[in-house]
C-alpha atoms as a PDB file:
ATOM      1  CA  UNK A   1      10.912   8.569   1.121  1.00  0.00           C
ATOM      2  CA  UNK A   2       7.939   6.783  -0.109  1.00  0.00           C
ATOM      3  CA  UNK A   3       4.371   8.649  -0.131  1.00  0.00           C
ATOM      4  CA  UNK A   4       1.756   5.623   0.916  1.00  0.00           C
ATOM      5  CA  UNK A   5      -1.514   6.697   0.475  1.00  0.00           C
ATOM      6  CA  UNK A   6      -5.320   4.520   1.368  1.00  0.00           C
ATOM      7  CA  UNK A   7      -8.281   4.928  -0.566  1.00  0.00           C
ATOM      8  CA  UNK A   8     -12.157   3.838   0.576  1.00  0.00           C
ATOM      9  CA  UNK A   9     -12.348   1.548   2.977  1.00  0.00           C
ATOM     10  CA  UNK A  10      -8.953   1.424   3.452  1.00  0.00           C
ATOM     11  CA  UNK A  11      -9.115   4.718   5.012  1.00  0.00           C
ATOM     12  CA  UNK A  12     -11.228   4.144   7.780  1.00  0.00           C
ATOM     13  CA  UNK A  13      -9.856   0.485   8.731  1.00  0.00           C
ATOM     14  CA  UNK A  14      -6.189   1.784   9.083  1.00  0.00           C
ATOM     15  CA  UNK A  15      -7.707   5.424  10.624  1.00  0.00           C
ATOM     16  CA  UNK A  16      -5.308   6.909   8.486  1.00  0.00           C
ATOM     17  CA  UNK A  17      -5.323   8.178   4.995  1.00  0.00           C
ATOM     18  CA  UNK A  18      -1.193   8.614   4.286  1.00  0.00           C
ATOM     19  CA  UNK A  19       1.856   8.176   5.380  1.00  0.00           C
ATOM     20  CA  UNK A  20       5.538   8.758   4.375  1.00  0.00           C
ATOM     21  CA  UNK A  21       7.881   5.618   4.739  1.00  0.00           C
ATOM     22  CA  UNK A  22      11.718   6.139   4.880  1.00  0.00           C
ATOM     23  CA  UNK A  23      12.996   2.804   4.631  1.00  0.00           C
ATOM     24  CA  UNK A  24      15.624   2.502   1.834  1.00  0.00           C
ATOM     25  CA  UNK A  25      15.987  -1.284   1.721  1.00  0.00           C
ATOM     26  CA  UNK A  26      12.237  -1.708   0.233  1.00  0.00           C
ATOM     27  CA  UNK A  27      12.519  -2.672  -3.648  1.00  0.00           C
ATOM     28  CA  UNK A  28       9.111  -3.675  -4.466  1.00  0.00           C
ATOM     29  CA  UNK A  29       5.517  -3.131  -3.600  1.00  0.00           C
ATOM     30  CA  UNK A  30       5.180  -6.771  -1.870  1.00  0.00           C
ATOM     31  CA  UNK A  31       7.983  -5.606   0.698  1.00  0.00           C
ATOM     32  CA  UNK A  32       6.267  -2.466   1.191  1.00  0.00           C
ATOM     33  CA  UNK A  33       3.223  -4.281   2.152  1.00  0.00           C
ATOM     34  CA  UNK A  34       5.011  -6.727   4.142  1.00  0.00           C
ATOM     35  CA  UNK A  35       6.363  -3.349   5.742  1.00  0.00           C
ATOM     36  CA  UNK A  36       3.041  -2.100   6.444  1.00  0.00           C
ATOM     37  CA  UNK A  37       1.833  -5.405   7.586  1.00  0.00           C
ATOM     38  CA  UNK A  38       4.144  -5.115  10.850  1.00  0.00           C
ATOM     39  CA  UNK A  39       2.444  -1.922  12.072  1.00  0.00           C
ATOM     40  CA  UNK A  40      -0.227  -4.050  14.510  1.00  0.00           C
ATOM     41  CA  UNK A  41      -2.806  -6.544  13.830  1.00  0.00           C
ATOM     42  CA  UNK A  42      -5.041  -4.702  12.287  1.00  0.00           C
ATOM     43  CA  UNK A  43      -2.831  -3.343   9.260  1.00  0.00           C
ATOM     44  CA  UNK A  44      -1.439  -6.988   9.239  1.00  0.00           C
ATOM     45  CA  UNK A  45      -5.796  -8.107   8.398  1.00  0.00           C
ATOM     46  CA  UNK A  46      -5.504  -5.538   5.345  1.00  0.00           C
ATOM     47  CA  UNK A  47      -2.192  -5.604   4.016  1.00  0.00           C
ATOM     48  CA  UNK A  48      -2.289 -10.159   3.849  1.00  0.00           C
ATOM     49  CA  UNK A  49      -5.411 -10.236   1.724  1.00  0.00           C
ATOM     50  CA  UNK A  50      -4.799 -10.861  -1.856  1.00  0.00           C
ATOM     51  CA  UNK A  51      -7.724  -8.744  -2.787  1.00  0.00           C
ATOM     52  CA  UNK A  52      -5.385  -5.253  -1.784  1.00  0.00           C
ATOM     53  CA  UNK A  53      -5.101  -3.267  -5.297  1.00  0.00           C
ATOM     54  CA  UNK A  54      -1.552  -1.436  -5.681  1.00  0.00           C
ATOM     55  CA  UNK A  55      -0.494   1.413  -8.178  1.00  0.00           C
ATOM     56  CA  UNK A  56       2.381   3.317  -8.335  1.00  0.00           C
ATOM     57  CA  UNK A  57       2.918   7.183  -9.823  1.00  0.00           C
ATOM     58  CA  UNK A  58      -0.929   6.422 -10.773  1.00  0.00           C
ATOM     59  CA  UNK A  59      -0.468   3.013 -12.713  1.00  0.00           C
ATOM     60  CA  UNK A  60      -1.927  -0.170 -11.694  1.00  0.00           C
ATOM     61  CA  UNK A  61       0.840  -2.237 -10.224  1.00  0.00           C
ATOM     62  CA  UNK A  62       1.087  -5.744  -9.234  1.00  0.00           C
ATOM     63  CA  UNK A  63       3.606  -6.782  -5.856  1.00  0.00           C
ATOM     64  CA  UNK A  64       6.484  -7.768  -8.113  1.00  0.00           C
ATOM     65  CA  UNK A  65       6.770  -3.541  -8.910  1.00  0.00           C
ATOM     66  CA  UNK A  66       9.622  -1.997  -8.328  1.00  0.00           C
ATOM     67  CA  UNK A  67       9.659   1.261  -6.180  1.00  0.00           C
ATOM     68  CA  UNK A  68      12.086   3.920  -5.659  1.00  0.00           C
ATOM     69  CA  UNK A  69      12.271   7.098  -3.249  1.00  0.00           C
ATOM     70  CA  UNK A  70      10.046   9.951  -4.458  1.00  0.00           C
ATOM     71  CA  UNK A  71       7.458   7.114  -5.461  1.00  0.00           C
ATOM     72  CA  UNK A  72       3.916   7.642  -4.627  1.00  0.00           C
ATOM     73  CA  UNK A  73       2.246   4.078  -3.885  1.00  0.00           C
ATOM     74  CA  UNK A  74      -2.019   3.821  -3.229  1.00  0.00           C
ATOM     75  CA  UNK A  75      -3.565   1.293  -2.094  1.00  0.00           C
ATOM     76  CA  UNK A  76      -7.276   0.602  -2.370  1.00  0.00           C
ATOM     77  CA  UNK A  77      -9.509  -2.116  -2.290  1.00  0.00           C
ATOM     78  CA  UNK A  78     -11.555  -4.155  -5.521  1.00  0.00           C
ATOM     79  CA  UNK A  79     -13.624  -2.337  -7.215  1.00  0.00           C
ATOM     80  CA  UNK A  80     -17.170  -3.328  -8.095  1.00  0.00           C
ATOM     81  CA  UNK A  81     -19.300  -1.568 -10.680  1.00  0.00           C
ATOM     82  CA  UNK A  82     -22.420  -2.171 -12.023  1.00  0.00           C
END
């Protein structure tokens, strides 16, 4: 199992803030997306933009990550400062 949590924005677009993903044939954070993308059209608007930050276990991941069971992966958008 794979804990998926969405941060900010994210939250409200998808109307959900996690979700547990039991799919053993994901290897990487760019097939979980891909994953999430299938949901509806609406998760498909979030997860294709290349804006979408990724960490995993709390570390700032790129799509090429590898992910295992027991992995938590969040997914947020850019973050501005100022």
């Amino acid at each position: 199992m794979i804990k998926v949590v969405f941060f900010a924005a994210l939250r409200e677009q998808l109307n959900c803030h996690e979700l547990t993903i039991v799919n053993e044939n994901l290897t990487t954070v760019a097939e979980l997306k891909a994953e999430l993308a299938s949901k509806s059209e609406q998760w498909q608007k979030v997860f294709t933009t290349g804006s979408l930050l990724s960490a995993v276990n709390h570390n700032m991941v790129d799509g090429e990550q590898t992910i295992t069971s027991g992995d938590e992966v969040a997914f947020f958008p850019p973050v501005t400062g100022g």
